[in-house]
C-alpha atoms as a PDB file:
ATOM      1  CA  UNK A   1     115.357  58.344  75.807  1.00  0.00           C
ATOM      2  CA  UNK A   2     112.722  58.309  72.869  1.00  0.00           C
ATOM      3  CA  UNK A   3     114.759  59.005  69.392  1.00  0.00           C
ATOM      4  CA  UNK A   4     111.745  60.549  66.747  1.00  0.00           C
ATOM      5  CA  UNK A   5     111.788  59.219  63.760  1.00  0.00           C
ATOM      6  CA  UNK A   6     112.744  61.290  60.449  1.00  0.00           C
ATOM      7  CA  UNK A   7     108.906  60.171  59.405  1.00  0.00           C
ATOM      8  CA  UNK A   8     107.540  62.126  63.103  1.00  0.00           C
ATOM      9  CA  UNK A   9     109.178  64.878  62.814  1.00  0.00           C
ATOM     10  CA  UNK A  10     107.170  68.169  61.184  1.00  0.00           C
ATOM     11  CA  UNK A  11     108.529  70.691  58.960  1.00  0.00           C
ATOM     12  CA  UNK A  12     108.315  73.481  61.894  1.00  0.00           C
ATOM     13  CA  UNK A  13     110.408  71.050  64.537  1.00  0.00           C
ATOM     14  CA  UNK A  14     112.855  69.955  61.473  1.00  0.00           C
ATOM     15  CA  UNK A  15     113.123  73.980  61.297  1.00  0.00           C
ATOM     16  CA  UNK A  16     113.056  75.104  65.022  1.00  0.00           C
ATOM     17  CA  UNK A  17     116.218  71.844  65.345  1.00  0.00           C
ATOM     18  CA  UNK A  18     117.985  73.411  62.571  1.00  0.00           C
ATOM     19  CA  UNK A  19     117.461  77.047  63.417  1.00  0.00           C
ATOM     20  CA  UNK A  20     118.859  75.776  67.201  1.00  0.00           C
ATOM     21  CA  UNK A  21     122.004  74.124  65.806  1.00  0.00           C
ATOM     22  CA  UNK A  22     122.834  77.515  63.771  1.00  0.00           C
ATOM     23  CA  UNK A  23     122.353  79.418  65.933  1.00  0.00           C
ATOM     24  CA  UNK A  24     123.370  77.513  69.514  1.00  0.00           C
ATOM     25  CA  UNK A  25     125.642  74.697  68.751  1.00  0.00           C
ATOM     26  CA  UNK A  26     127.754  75.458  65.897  1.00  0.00           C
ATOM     27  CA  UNK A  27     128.823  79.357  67.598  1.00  0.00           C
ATOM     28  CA  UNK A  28     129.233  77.492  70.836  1.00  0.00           C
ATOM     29  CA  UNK A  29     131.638  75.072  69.308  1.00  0.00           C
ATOM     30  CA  UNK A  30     133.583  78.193  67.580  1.00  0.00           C
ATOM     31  CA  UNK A  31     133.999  79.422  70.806  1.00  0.00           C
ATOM     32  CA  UNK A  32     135.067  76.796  72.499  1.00  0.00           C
ATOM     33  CA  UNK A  33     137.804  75.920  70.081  1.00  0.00           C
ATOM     34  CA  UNK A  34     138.292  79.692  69.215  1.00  0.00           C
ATOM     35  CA  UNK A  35     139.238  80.376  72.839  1.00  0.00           C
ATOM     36  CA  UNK A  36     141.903  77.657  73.178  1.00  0.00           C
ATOM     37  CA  UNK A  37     144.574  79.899  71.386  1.00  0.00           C
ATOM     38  CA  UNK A  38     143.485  83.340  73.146  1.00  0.00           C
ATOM     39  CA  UNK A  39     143.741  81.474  76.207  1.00  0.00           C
ATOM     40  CA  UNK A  40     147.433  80.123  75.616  1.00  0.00           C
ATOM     41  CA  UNK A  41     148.426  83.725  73.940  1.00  0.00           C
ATOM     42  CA  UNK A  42     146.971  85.336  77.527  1.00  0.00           C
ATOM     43  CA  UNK A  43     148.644  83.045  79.475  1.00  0.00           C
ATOM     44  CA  UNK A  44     152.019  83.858  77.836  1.00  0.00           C
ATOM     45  CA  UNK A  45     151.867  87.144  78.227  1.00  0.00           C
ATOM     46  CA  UNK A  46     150.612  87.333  81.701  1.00  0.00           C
ATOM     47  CA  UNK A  47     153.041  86.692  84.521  1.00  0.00           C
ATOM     48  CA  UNK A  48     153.480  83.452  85.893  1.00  0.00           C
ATOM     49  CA  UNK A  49     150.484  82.053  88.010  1.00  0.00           C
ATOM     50  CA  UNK A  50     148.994  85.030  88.622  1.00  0.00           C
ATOM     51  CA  UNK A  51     145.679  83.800  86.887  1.00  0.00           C
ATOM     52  CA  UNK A  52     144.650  79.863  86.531  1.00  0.00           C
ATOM     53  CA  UNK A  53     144.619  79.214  83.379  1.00  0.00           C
ATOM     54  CA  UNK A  54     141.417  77.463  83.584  1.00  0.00           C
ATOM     55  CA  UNK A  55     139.892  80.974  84.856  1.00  0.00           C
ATOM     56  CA  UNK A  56     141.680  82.507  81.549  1.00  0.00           C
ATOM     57  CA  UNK A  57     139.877  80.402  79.474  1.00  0.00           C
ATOM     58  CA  UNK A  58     136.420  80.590  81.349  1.00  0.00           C
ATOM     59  CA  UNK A  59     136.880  84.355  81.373  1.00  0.00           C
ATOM     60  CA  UNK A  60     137.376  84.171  77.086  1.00  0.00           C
ATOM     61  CA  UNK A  61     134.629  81.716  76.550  1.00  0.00           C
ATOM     62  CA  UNK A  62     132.174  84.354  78.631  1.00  0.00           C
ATOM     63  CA  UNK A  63     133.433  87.318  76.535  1.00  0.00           C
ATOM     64  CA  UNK A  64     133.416  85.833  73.232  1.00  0.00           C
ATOM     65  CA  UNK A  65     129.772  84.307  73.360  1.00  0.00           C
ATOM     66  CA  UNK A  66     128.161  87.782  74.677  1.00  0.00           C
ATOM     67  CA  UNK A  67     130.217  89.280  72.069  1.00  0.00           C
ATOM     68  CA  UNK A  68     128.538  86.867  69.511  1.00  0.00           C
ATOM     69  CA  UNK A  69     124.690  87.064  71.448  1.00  0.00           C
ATOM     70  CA  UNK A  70     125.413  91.134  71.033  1.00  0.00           C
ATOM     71  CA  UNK A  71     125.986  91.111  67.687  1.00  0.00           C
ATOM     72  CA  UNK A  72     123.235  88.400  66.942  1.00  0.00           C
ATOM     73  CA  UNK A  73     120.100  90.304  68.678  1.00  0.00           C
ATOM     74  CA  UNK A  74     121.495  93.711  67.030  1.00  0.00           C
ATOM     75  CA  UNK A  75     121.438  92.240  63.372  1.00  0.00           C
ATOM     76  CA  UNK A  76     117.792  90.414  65.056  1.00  0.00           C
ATOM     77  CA  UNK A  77     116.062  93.769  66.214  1.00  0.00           C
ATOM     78  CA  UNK A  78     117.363  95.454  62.421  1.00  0.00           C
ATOM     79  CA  UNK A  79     115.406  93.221  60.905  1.00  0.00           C
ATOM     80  CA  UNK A  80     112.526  93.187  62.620  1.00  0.00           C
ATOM     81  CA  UNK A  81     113.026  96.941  62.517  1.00  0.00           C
ATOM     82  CA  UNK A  82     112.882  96.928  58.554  1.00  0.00           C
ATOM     83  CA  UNK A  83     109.999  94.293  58.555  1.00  0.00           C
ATOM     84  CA  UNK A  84     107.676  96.880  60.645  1.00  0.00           C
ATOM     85  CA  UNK A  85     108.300  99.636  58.306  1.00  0.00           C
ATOM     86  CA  UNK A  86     107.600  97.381  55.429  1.00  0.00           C
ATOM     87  CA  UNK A  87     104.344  96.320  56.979  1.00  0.00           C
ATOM     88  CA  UNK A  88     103.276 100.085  57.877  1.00  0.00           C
ATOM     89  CA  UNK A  89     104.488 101.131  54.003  1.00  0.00           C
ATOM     90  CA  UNK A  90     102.477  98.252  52.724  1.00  0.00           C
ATOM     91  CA  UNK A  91      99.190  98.961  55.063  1.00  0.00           C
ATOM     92  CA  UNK A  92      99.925 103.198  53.807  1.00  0.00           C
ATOM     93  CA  UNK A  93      99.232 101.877  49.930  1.00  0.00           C
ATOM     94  CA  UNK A  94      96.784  99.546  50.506  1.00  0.00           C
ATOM     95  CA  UNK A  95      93.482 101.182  48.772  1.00  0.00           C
ATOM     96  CA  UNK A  96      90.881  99.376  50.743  1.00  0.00           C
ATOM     97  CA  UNK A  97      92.350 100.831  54.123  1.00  0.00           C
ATOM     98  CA  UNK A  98      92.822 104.471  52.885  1.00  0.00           C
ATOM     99  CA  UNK A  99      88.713 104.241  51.697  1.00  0.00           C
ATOM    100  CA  UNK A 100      88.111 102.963  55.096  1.00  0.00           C
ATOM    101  CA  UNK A 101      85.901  99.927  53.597  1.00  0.00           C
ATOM    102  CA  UNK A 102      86.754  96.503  54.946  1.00  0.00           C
ATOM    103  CA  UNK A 103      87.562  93.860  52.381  1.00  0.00           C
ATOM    104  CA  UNK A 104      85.081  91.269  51.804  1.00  0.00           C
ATOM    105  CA  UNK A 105      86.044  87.311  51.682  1.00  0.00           C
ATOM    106  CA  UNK A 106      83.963  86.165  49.263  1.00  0.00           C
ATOM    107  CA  UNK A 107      85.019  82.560  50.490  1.00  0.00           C
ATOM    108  CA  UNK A 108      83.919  82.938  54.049  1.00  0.00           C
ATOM    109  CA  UNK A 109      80.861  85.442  53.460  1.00  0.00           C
ATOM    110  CA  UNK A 110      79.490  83.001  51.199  1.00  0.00           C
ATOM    111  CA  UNK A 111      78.473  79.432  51.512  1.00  0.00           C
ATOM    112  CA  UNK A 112      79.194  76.487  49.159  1.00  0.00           C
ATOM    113  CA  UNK A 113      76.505  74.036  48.641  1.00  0.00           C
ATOM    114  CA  UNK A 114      77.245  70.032  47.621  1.00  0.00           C
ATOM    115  CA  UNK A 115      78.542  69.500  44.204  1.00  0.00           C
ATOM    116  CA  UNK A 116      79.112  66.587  42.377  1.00  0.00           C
ATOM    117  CA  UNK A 117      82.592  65.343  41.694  1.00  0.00           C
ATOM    118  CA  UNK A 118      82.976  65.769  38.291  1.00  0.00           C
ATOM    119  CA  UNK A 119      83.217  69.563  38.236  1.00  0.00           C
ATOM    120  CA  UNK A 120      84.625  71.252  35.243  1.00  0.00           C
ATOM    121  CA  UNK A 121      87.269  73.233  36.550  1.00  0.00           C
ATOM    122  CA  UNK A 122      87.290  76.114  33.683  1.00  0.00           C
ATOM    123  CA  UNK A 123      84.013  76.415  34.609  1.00  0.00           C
ATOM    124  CA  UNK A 124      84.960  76.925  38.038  1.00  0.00           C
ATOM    125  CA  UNK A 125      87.293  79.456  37.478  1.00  0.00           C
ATOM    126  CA  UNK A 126      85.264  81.586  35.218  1.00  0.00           C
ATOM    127  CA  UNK A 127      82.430  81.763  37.465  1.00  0.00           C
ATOM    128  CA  UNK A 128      84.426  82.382  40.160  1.00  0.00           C
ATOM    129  CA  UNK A 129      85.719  85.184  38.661  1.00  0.00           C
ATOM    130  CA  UNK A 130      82.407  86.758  37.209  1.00  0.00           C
ATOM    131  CA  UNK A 131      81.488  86.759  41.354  1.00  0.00           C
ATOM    132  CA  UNK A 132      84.193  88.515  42.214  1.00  0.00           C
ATOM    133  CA  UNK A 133      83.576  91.036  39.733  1.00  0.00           C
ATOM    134  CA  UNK A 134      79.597  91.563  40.287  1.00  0.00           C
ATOM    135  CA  UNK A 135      80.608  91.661  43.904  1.00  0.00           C
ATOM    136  CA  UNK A 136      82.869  94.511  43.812  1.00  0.00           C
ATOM    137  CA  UNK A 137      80.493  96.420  41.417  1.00  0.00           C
ATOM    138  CA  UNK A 138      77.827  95.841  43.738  1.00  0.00           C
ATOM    139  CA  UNK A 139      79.878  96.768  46.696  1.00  0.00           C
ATOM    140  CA  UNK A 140      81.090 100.127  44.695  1.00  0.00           C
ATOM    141  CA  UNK A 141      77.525 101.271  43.987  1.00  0.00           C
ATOM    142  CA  UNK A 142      76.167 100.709  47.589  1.00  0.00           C
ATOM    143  CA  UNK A 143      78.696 102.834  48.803  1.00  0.00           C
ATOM    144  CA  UNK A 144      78.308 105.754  46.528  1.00  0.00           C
ATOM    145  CA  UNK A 145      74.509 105.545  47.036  1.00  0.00           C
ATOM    146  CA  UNK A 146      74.854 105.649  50.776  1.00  0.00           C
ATOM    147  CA  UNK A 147      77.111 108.237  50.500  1.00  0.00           C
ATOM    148  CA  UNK A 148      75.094 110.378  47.900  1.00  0.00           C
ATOM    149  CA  UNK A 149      72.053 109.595  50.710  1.00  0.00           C
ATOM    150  CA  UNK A 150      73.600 110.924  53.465  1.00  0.00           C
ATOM    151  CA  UNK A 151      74.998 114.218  52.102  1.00  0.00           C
ATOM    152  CA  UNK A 152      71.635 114.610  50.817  1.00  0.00           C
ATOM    153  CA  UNK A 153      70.267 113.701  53.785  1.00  0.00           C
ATOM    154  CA  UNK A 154      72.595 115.904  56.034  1.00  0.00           C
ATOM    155  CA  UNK A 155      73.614 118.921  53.790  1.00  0.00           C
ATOM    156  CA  UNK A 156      74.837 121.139  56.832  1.00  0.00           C
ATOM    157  CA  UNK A 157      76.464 119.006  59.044  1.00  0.00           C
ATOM    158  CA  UNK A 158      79.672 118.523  57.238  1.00  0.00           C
ATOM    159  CA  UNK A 159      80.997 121.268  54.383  1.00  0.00           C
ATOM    160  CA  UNK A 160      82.347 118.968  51.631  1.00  0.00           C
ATOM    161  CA  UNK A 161      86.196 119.216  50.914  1.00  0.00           C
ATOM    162  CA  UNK A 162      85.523 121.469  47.534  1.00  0.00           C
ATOM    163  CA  UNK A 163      83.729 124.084  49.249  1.00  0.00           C
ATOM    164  CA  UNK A 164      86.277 123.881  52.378  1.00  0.00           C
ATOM    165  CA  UNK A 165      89.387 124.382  50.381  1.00  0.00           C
ATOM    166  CA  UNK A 166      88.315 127.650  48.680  1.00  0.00           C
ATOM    167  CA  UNK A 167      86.932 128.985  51.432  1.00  0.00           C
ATOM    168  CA  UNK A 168      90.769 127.888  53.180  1.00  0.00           C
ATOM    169  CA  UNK A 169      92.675 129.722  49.875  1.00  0.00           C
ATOM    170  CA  UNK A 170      90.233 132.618  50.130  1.00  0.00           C
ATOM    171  CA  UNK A 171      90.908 132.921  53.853  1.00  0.00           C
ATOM    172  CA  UNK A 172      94.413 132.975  53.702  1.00  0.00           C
ATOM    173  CA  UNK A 173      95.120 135.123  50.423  1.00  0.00           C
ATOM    174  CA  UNK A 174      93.053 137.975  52.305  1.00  0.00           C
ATOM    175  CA  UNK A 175      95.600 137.372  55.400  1.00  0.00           C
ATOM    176  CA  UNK A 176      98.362 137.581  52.598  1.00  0.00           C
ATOM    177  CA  UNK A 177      97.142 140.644  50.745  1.00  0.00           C
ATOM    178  CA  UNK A 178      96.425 142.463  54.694  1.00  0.00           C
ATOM    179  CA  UNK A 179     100.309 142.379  54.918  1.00  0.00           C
ATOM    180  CA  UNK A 180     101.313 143.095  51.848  1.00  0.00           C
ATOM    181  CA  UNK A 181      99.484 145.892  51.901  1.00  0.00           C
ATOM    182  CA  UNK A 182     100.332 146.751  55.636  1.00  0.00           C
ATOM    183  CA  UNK A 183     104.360 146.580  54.142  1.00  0.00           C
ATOM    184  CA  UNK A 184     103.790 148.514  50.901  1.00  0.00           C
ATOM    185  CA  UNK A 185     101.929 151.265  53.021  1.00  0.00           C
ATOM    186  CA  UNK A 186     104.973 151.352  55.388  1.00  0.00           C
ATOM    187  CA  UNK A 187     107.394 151.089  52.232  1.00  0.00           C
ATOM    188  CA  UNK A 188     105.958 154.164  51.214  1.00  0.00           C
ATOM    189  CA  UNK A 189     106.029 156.503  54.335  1.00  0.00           C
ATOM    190  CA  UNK A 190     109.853 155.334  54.933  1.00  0.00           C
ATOM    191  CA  UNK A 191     109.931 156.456  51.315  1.00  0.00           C
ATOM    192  CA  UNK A 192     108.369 159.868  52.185  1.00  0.00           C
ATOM    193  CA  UNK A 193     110.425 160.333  55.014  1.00  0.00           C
ATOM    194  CA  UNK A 194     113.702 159.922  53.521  1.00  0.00           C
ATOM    195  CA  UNK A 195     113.232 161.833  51.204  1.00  0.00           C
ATOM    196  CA  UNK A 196     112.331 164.731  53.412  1.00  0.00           C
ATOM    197  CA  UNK A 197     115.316 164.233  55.661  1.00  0.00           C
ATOM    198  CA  UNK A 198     117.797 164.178  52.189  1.00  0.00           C
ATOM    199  CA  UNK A 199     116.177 167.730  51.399  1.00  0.00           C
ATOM    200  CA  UNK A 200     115.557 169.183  54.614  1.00  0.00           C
ATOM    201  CA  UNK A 201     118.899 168.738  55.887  1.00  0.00           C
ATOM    202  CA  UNK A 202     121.318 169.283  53.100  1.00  0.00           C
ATOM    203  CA  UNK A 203     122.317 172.596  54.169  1.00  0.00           C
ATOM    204  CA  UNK A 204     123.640 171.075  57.754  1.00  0.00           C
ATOM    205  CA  UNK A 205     124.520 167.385  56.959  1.00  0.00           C
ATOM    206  CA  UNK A 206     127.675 166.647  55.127  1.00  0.00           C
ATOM    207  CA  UNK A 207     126.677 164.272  52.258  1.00  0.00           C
ATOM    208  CA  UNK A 208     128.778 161.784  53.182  1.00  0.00           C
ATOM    209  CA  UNK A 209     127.231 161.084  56.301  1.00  0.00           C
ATOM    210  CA  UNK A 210     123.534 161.553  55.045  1.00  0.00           C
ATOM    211  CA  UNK A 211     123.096 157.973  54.677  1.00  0.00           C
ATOM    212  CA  UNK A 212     123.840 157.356  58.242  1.00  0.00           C
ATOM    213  CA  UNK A 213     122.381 160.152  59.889  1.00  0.00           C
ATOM    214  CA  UNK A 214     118.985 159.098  57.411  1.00  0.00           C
ATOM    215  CA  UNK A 215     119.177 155.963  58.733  1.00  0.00           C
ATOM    216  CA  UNK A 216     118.892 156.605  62.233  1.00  0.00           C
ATOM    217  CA  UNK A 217     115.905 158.213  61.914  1.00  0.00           C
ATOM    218  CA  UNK A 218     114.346 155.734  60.069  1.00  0.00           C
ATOM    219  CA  UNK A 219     114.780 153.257  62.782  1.00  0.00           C
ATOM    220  CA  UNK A 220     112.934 155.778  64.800  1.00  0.00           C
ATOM    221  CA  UNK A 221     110.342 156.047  62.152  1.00  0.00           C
ATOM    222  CA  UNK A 222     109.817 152.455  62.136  1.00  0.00           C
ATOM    223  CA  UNK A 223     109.978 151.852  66.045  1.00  0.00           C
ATOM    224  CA  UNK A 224     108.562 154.689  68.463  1.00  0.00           C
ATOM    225  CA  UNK A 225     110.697 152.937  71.538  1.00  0.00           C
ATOM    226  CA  UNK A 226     114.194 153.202  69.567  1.00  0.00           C
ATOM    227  CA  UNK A 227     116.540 155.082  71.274  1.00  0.00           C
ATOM    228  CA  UNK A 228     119.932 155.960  69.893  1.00  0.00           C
ATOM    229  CA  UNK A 229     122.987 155.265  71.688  1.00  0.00           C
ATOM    230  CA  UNK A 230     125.406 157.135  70.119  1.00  0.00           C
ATOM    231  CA  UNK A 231     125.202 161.325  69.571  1.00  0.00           C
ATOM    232  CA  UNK A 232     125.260 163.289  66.220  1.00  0.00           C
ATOM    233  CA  UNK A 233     128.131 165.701  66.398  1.00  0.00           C
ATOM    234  CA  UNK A 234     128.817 166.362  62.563  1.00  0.00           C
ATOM    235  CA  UNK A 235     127.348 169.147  60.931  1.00  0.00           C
ATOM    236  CA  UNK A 236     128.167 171.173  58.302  1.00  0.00           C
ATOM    237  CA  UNK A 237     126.252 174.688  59.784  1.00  0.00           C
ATOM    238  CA  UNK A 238     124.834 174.142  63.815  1.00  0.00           C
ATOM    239  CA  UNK A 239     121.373 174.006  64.573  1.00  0.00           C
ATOM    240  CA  UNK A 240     119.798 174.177  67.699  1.00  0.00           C
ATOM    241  CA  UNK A 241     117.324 172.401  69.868  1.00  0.00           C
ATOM    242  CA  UNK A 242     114.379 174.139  67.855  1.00  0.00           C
ATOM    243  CA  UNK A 243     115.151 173.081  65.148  1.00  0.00           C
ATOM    244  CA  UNK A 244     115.880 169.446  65.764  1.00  0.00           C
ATOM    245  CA  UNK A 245     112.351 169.078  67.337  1.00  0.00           C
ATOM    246  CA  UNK A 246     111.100 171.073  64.686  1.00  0.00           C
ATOM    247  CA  UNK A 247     112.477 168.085  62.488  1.00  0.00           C
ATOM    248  CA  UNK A 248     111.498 165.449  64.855  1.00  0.00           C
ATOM    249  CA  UNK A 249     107.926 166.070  64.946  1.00  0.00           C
ATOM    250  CA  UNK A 250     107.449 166.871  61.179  1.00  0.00           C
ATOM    251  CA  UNK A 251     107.981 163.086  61.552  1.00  0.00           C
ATOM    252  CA  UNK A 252     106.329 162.002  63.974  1.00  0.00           C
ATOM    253  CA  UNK A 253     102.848 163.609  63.199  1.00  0.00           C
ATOM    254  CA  UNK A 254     103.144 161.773  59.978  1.00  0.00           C
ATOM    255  CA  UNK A 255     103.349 158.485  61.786  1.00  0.00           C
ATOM    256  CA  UNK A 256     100.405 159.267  64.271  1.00  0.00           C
ATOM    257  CA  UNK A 257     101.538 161.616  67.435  1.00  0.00           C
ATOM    258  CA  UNK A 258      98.908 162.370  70.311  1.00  0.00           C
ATOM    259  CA  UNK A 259      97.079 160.581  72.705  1.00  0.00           C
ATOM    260  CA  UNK A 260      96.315 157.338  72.069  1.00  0.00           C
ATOM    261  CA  UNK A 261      98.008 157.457  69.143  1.00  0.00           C
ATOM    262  CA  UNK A 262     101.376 155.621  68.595  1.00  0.00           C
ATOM    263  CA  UNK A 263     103.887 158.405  69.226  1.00  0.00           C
ATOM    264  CA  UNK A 264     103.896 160.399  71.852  1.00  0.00           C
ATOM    265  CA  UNK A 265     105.556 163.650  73.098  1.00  0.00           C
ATOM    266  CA  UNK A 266     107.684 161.934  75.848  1.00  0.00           C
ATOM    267  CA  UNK A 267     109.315 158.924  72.612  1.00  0.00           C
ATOM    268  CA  UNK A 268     110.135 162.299  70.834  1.00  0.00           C
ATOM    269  CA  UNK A 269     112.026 163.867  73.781  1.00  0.00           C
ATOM    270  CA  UNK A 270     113.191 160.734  74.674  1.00  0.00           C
ATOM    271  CA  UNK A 271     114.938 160.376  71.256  1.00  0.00           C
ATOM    272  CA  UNK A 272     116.254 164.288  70.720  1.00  0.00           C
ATOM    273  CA  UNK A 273     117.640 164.240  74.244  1.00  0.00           C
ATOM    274  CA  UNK A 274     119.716 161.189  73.300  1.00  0.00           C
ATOM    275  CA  UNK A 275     120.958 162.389  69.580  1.00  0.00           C
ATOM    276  CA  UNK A 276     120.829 165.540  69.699  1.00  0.00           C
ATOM    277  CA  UNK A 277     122.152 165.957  73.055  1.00  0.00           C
ATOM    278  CA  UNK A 278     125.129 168.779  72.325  1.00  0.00           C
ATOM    279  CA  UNK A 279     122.453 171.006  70.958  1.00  0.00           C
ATOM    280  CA  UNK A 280     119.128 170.774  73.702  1.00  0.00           C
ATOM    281  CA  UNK A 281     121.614 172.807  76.354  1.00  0.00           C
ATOM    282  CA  UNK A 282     120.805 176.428  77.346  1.00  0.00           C
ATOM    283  CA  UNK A 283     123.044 179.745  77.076  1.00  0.00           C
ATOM    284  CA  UNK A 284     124.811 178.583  79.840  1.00  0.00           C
ATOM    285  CA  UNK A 285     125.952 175.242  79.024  1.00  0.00           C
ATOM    286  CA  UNK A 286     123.023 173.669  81.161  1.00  0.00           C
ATOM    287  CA  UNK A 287     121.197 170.435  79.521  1.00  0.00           C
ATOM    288  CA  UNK A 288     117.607 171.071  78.740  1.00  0.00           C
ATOM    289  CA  UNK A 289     115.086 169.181  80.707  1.00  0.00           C
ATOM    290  CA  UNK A 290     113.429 166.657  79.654  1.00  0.00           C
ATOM    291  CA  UNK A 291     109.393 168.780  79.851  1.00  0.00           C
ATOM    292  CA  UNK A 292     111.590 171.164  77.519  1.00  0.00           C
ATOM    293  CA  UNK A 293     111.979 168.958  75.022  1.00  0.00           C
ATOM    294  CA  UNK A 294     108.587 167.657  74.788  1.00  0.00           C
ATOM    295  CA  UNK A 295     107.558 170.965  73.817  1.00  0.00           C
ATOM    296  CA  UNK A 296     108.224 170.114  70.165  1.00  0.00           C
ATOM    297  CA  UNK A 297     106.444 173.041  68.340  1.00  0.00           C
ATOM    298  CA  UNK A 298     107.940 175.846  70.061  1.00  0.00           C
ATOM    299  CA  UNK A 299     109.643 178.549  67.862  1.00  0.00           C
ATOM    300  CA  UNK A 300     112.121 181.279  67.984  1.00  0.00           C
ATOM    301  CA  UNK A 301     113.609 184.141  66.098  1.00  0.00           C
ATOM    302  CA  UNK A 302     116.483 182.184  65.014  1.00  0.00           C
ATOM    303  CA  UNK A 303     114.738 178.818  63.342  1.00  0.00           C
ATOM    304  CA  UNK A 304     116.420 177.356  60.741  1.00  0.00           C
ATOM    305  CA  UNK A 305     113.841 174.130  60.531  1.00  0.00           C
ATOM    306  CA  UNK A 306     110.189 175.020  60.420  1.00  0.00           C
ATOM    307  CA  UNK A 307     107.234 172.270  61.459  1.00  0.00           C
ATOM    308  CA  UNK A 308     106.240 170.982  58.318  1.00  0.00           C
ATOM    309  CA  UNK A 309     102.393 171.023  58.748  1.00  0.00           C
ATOM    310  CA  UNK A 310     101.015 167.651  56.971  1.00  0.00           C
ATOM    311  CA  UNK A 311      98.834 168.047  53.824  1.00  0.00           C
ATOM    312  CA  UNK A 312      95.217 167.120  52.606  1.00  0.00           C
ATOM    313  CA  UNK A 313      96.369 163.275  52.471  1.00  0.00           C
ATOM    314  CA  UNK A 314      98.408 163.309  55.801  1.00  0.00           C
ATOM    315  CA  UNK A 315     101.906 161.943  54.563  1.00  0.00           C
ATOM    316  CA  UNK A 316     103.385 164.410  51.817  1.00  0.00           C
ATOM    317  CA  UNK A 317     105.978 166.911  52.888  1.00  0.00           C
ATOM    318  CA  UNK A 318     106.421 170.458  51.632  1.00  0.00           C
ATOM    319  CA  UNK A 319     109.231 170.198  49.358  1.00  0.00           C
ATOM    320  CA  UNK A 320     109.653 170.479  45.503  1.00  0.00           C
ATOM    321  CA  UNK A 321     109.558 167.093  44.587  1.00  0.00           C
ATOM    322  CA  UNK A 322     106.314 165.949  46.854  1.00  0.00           C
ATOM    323  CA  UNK A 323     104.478 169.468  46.762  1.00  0.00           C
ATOM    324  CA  UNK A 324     103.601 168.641  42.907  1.00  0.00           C
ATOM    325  CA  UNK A 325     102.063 165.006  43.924  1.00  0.00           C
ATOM    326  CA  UNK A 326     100.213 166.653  46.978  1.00  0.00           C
ATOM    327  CA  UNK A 327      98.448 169.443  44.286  1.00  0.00           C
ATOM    328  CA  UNK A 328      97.430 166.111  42.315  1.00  0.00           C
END
C-alpha cells in the first residue's frame, strides 16, 4: 500500500482527509464507545436472554449513528438554505444586474502586449486605474446614446414610464371619484328617505320603535329583493293596506319603479305582503292577493297616507323641512 508523502499531498486532499475524519471517524468512534454503556444499561433491564446482547448493541450502534447522520444533513441543508438566500439577496443589489448591462472584464476583453521586466509598478496601478475609469465612462455614454436613439427612433412603440404612471393615477382616481360619488348620491337619498318616514309616520309609529321600523325600510330602499321576515304589529293609530302602499311607493318611485327600471310593482307587493301582512286583509278577515297589492296607487275614502308625487328634481318629499329646498 502506497503511503503519500506530507510533500504530495494538496491543500484540497489535506482538507477532503480532514473533513472525512470529522465528520466519519471521530462520530463513529463516539458511537462505538458511547453504545457500550446503553448496551449494558438495556441488557439489565431487559429480562434474561431474551435479546443477545451482541444484537443489543448492534441495534444501539444503528440508532445512534442515523440519529447523528439526521441531525448532520439537517444542520447541512440549513446552511445551504441560508447560503442561497444570501446569493439571491446579493444578485437583488447588485446594480449591474438590475440595469440589465453585463459587466465587462477589462482583463479578458483586452489584450496585454510584451513588456519589459523592469515595470514600475505605481505606474501600473495608476494606469490601470485611469482604464477602468475611461472604460466605464465610455460604457455609460454608449448606453444613454443608444437609448436616447431608439426612443427617438421608435416614439410609439413603448409609452415611457412618466407618461404611463399619470395616465395609471389619472385612471384610477376617476374609478375612485365614480364611487364616491355613486355612495354620496346614495348617502343622500337614504338621507331623504328617512327623513320622510320620521315625518310621515309620527302620528302611527310609537317613537320608540321609529328607529327600527325606519330601518327596515331602508334595507328595502337599499336592496329591491329584501324581504322582511318578521311583521310590524305596533302602532300607535291603525292604518290600512292603502295606506301602507301609499307609503311604499312614495319610496319606491324615488328609487326608479317601472319597467326596466330597478323596482318593480311585484318587489313592492312582495315586501307589504310580508310586513304589513295584518293590515292587506279584506272586511272579512281574508288576506289580500298578491295582484291586489301591486296596485300601489289605489285610493279610498278613508286614506290616511297620500302618494307623495316626486318633485322637479325627482328625490325631495313634500314635507316642511324638504318643501323649502325643493322651491330653491
Amino acid at each position: 500500500m502506497k503511503i503519500d508523502s506530507p510533500s504530495s499531498i494538496t491543500s484540497r486532499e489535506a482538507s477532503i482527509r480532514l473533513e472525512w475524519i470529522s465528520t466519519r471517524i471521530l462520530p463513529g468512534v463516539a458511537v462505538l464507545l458511547l453504545s457500550i454503556p446503553l448496551c449494558q444499561w438495556a441488557d439489565s433491564n431487559l429480562p434474561d436472554g431474551i435479546v443477545p446482547v451482541s444484537i443489543i448493541y448492534l441495534m444501539i450502534v444503528i440508532i445512534l449513528w442515523s440519529t447523528y447522520m439526521a441531525v448532520q444533513y439537517a444542520f447541512v441543508g440549513i446552511a445551504q438554505t441560508r447560503k442561497a438566500k444570501d446569493k439571491v439577496s446579493i444578485d437583488n443589489n447588485n446594480p449591474r444586474e438590475e440595469d440589465g448591462q453585463t459587466p465587462v472584464f477589462l482583463l479578458e476583453a483586452k489584450p496585454f502586449s510584451n513588456e519589459p521586466e523592469d515595470i514600475n509598478p505605481v505606474g501600473c496601478v495608476e494606469t490601470f486605474s485611469n482604464n477602468i475609469t475611461e472604460t466605464e465612462v465610455t460604457e455609460e455614454i454608449a448606453v444613454t446614446d443608444n437609448k436616447v436613439i431608439s426612443e427617438e427612433a421608435n416614439p410609439d412603440k413603448e409609452p415611457s414610464t412618466a407618461s404611463t404612471a399619470p395616465a395609471s393615477s389619472t385612471y384610477q382616481q376617476g374609478i375612485d371619484d365614480f364611487y364616491q360619488s355613486q355612495a354620496e348620491s346614495q348617502k343622500k337619498k337614504l338621507d331623504t328617505i328617512h327623513e320622510y318616514l320620521l315625518y310621515i309616520m309620527s302620528p302611527f309609529i310609537y317613537e320608540e320603535d321609529m328607529d327600527e321600523f325606519c330601518t327596515d325600510l331602508l334595507r328595502f330602499a337599499m336592496d329591491h329583493n329584501y324581504r322582511p321576515e318578521v311583521e310590524w304589529k305596533r302602532y300607535k293609530t291603525k292604518l290600512s293596506s292603502f295606506d301602507v302602499r301609499h307609503l311604499v311607493w312614495s319610496i319606491a318611485i324615488r328609487l326608479g319603479l317601472g319597467k326596466g327600471k330597478v323596482y318593480s310593482n311585484d318587489d313592492c307587493a312582495c315586501y307589504i305582503e310580508r310586513r304589513f301582512a295584518t293590515l292587506c286583509v279584506t272586511a272579512s278577515g281574508e288576506p289580500l292577493s298578491h295582484s291586489t297589492l301591486r296596485n300601489l296607487t289605489v285610493t279610498s275614502n278613508s286614506d290616511k297616507i297620500r302618494c307623495d308625487i316626486q318633485g322637479a328634481d325627482g328625490q325631495l318629499f313634500h314635507i316642511p323641512s324638504q318643501l323649502g329646498i325643493e322651491k330653491d
